[in-house]
Protein backbone atom coordinates (compact mmCIF):
# COMPACT_ATOMS: atom_id res chain seq x y z
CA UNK A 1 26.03 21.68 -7.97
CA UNK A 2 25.26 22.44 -4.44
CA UNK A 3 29.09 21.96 -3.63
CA UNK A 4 30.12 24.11 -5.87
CA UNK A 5 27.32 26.75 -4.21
CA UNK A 6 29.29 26.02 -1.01
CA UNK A 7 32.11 28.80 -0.96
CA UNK A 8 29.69 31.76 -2.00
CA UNK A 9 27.26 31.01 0.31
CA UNK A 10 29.69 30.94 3.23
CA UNK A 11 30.90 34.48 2.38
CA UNK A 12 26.59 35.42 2.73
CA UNK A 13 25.95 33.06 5.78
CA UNK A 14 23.35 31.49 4.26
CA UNK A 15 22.98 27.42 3.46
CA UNK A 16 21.51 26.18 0.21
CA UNK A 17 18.79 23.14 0.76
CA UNK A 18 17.33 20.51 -1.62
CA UNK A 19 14.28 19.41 -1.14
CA UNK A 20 12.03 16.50 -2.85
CA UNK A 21 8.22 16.92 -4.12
CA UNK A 22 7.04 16.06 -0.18
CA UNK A 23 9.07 19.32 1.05
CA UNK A 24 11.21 16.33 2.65
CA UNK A 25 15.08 18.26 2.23
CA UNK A 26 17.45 15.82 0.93
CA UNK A 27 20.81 17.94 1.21
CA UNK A 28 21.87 20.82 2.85
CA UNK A 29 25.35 22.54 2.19
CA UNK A 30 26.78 25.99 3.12
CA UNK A 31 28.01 28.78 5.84
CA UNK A 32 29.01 26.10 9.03
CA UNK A 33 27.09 28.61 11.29
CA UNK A 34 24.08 28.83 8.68
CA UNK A 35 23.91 25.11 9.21
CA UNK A 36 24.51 24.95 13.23
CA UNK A 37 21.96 27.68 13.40
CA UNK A 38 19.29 25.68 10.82
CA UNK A 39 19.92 22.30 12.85
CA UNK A 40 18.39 23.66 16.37
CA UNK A 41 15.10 24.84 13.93
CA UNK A 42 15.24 21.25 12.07
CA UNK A 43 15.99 22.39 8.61
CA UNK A 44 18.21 19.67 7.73
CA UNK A 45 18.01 16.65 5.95
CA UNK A 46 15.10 14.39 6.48
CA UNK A 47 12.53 16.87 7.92
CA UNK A 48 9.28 17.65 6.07
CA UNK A 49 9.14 21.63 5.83
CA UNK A 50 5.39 21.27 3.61
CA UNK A 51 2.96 24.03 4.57
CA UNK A 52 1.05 21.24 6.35
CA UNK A 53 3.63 21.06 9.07
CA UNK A 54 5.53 24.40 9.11
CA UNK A 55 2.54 27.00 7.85
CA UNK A 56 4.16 29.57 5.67
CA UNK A 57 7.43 28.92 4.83
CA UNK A 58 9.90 28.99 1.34
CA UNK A 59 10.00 25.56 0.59
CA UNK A 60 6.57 24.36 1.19
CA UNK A 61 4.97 27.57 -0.20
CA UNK A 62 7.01 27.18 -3.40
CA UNK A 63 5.89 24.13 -3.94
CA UNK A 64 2.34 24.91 -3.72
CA UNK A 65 2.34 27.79 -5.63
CA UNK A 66 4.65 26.33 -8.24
CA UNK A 67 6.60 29.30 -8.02
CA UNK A 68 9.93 31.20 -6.98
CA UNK A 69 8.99 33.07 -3.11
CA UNK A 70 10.92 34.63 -0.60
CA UNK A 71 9.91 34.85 2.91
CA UNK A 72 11.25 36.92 5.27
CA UNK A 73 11.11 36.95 8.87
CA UNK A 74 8.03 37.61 10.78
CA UNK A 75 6.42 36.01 7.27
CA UNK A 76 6.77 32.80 8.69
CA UNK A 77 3.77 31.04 10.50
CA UNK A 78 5.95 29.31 13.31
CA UNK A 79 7.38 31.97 15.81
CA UNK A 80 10.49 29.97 15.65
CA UNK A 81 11.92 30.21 12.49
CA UNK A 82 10.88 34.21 12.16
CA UNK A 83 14.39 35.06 12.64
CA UNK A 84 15.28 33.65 9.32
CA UNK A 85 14.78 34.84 5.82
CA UNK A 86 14.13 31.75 3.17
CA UNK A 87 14.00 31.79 -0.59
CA UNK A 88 12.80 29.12 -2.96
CA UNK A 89 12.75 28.15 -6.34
CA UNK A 90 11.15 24.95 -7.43
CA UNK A 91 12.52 22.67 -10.32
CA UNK A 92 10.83 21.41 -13.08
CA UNK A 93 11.86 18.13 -14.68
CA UNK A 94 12.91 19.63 -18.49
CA UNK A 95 10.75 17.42 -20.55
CA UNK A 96 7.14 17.48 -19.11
CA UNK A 97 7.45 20.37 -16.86
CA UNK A 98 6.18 18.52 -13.98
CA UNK A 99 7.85 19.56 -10.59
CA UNK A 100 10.68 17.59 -9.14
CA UNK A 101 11.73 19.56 -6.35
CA UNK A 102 12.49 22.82 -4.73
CA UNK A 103 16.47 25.04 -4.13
CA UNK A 104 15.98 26.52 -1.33
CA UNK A 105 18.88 29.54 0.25
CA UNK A 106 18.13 30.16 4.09
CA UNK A 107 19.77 32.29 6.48
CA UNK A 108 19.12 34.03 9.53
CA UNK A 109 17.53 37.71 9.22
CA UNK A 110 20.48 39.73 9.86
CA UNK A 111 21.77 38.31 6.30
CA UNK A 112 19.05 39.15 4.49
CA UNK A 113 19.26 40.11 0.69
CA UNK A 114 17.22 40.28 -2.17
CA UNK A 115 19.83 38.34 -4.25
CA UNK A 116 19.15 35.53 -2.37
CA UNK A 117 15.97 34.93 -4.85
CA UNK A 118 17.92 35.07 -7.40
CA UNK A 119 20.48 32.70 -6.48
CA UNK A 120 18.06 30.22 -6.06
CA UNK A 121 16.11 30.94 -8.99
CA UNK A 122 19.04 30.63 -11.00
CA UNK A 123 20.82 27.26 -9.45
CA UNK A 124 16.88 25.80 -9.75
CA UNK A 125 17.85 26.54 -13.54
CA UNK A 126 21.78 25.13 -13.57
CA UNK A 127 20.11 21.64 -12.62
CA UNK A 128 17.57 21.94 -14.67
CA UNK A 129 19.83 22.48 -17.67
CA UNK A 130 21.94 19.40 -16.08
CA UNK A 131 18.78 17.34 -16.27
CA UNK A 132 18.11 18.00 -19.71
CA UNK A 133 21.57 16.86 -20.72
CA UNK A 134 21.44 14.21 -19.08
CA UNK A 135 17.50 13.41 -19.88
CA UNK A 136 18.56 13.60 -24.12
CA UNK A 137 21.96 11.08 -23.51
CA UNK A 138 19.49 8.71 -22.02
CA UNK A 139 16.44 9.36 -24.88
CA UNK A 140 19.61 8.44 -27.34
CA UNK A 141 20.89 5.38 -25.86
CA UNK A 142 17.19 4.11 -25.66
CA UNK A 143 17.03 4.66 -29.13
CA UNK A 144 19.89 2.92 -29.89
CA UNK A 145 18.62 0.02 -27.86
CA UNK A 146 15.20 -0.21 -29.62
CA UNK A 147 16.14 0.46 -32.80
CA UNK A 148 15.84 -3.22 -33.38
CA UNK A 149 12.90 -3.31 -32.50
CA UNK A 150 11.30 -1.10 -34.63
CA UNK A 151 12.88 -2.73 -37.53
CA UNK A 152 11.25 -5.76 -36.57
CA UNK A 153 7.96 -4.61 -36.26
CA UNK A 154 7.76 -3.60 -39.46
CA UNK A 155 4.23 -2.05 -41.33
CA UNK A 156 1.83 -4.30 -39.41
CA UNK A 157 2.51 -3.59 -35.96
CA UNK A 158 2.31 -0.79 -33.75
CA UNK A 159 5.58 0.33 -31.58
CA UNK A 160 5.39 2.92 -28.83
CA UNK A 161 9.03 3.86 -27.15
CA UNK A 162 8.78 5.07 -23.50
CA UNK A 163 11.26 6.65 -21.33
CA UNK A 164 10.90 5.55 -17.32
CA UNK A 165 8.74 8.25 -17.19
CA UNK A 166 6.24 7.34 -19.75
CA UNK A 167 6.92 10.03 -21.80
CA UNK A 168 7.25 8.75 -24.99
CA UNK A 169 10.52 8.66 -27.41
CA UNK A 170 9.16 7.26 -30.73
CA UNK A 171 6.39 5.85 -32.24
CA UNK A 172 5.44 4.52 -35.40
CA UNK A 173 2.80 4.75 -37.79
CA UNK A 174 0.58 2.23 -37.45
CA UNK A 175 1.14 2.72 -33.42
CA UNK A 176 -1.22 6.24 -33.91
CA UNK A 177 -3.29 4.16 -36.64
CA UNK A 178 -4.30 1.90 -33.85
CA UNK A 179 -4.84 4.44 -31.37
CA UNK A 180 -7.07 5.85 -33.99
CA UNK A 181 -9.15 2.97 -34.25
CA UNK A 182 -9.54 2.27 -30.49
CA UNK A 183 -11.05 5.91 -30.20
CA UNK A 184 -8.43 6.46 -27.60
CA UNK A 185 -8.21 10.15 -28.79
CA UNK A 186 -4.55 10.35 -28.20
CA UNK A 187 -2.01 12.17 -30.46
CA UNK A 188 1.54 11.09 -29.66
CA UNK A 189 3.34 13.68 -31.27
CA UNK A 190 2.08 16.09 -28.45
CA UNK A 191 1.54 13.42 -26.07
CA UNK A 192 4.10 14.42 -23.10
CA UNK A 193 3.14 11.48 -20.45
CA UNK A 194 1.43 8.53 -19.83
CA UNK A 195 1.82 8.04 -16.04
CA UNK A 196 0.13 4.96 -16.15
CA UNK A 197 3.17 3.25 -17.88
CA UNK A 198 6.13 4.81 -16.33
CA UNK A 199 8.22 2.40 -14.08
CA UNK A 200 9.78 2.23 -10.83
CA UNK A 201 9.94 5.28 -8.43
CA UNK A 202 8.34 6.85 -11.45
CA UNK A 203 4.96 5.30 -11.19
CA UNK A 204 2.08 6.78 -9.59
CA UNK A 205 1.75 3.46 -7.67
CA UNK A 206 5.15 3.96 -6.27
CA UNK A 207 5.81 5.93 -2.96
CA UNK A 208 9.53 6.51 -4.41
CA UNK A 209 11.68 9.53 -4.37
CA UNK A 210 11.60 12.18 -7.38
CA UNK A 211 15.11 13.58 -6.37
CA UNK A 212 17.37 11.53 -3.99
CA UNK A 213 19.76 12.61 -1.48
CA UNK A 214 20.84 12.26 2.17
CA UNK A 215 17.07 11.19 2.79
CA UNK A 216 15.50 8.99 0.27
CA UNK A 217 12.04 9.90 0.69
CA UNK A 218 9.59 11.80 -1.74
CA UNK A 219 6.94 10.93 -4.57
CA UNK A 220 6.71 11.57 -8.02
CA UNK A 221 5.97 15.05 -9.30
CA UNK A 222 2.59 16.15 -9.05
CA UNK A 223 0.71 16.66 -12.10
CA UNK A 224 0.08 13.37 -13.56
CA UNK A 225 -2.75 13.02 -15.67
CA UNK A 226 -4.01 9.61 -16.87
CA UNK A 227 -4.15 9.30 -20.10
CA UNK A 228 -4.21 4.94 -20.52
CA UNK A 229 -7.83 5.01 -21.69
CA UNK A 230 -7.82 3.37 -25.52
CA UNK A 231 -4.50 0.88 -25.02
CA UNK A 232 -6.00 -1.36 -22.44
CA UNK A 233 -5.19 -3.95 -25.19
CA UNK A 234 -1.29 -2.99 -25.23
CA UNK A 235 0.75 -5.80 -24.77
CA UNK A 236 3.78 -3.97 -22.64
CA UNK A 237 7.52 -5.37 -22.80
CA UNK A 238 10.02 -4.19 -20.58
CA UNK A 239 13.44 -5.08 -21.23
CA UNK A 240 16.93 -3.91 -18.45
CA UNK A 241 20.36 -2.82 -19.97
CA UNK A 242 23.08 -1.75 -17.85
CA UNK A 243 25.49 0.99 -20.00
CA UNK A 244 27.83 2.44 -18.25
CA UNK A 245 26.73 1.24 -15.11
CA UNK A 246 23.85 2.88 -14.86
CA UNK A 247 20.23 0.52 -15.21
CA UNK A 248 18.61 1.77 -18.16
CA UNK A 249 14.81 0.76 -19.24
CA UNK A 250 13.52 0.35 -22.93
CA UNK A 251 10.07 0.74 -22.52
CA UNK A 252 8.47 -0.71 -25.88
CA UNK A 253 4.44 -0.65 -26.38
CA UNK A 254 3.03 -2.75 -28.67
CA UNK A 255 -0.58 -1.51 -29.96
CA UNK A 256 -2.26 -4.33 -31.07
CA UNK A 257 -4.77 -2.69 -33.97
């Protein structure tokens, strides 16, 4: 997506920046001179640009409002990026709405535009659509890979289907049944995550990126709730298949009633 971004932004002199859930960018494509210019001020892969480091700026400020910004110029806290005019959109991963990263389109002042917002807001959407499409192939071929499983488990025991997330996929009946009896007072039908079991760079014990890039350095969105309480008595089963080259998970809970 970003190199297809590449040709309009060189005709605005602006660059186009990805950034990860630390403000960390990951990717930065555009106008050559945008770029030249953005290296002597560090915006370029691998640098943190959070409001922690930078005060005020698109990017971090985005991501702590959770919203699309633009700032322009003398808006910026440091005195040495006020010659440039950054704006932001944050992305949101399509199934739990939790923040993944941030689209940021910089250039210096004299290129200012207010369409710059809106470029960003709506690539932030293109990838978020791109996400989702990719997010339901994967839900299917987990499916297909646990079907079995289900079958197997028959009326007696409880079956929870996770993606690496922890969001979950499918359960069965006697899986809320159980749930019930515990008193763990969750419903899985609007159940969006459980944190607590989502694997790899997906965990909230892992220090993992949420989007990767040039720079493979980040965390997992923020907004994680946990939500384990009542299936401390799961027996979890993790089980690897490689389709199309790709590592899948199936991520199968058993509730045991």
């Amino acid at each position: 997506m970003l190199a297809q971004a590449c040709e309009t932004l060189a005709e605005l002199g602006t660059l186009i920046a990805l950034s990860d859930t630390r403000s960390v960018i990951l990717n930065a494509v555009g106008d050559p001179t945008a770029l030249e210019a953005g290296q002597a001020i560090h915006l370029m892969p691998g640098v943190d640009w959070s409001e922690a480091y930078c005060g005020t700026n698109a990017i971090g400020t985005a991501l702590i409002t959770g919203q699309a910004v633009q700032v322009h110029s003398t808006e910026h806290f440091c005195e040495g990026i006020k010659g440039w005019t950054c704006s932001a959109a944050v992305i949101r991963h399509p199934l739990d709405g939790d923040v993944v990263g941030v689209l940021d389109v910089s250039g210096l002042s004299r290129t200012y535009s207010r369409q710059h917002l809106a470029i960003a807001m709506t690539s932030a959407r293109h990838i978020e659509s791109r996400l989702r499409t990719a997010e339901m192939e994967r839900r299917y071929q987990l499916l297909d890979a646990a079907l079995a499983r289900f079958v197997a488990a028959g009326a007696d025991v409880g079956v929870i289907l996770l993606d690496p997330r922890g969001c979950p996929i499918k359960a069965n009946a006697q899986a809320q049944r159980a749930l019930d009896d515990a008193g763990a007072g969750i419903n899985l039908p609007r159940l969006r995550r459980i944190a607590e079991l989502a694997l790899g760079p997906h965990s909230p014990r892992s220090a993992g990126p949420a989007l990767r890039g040039d720079c493979h350095a980040g965390e997992p969105g923020h907004g994680d709730r946990p939500v384990r309480e009542g299936i401390d008595h799961a027996t979890e089963e993790t089980h690897e298949r490689t389709p199309s080259r790709q590592q899948d998970h199936v991520r199968a809970v058993t509730v045991q009633p």
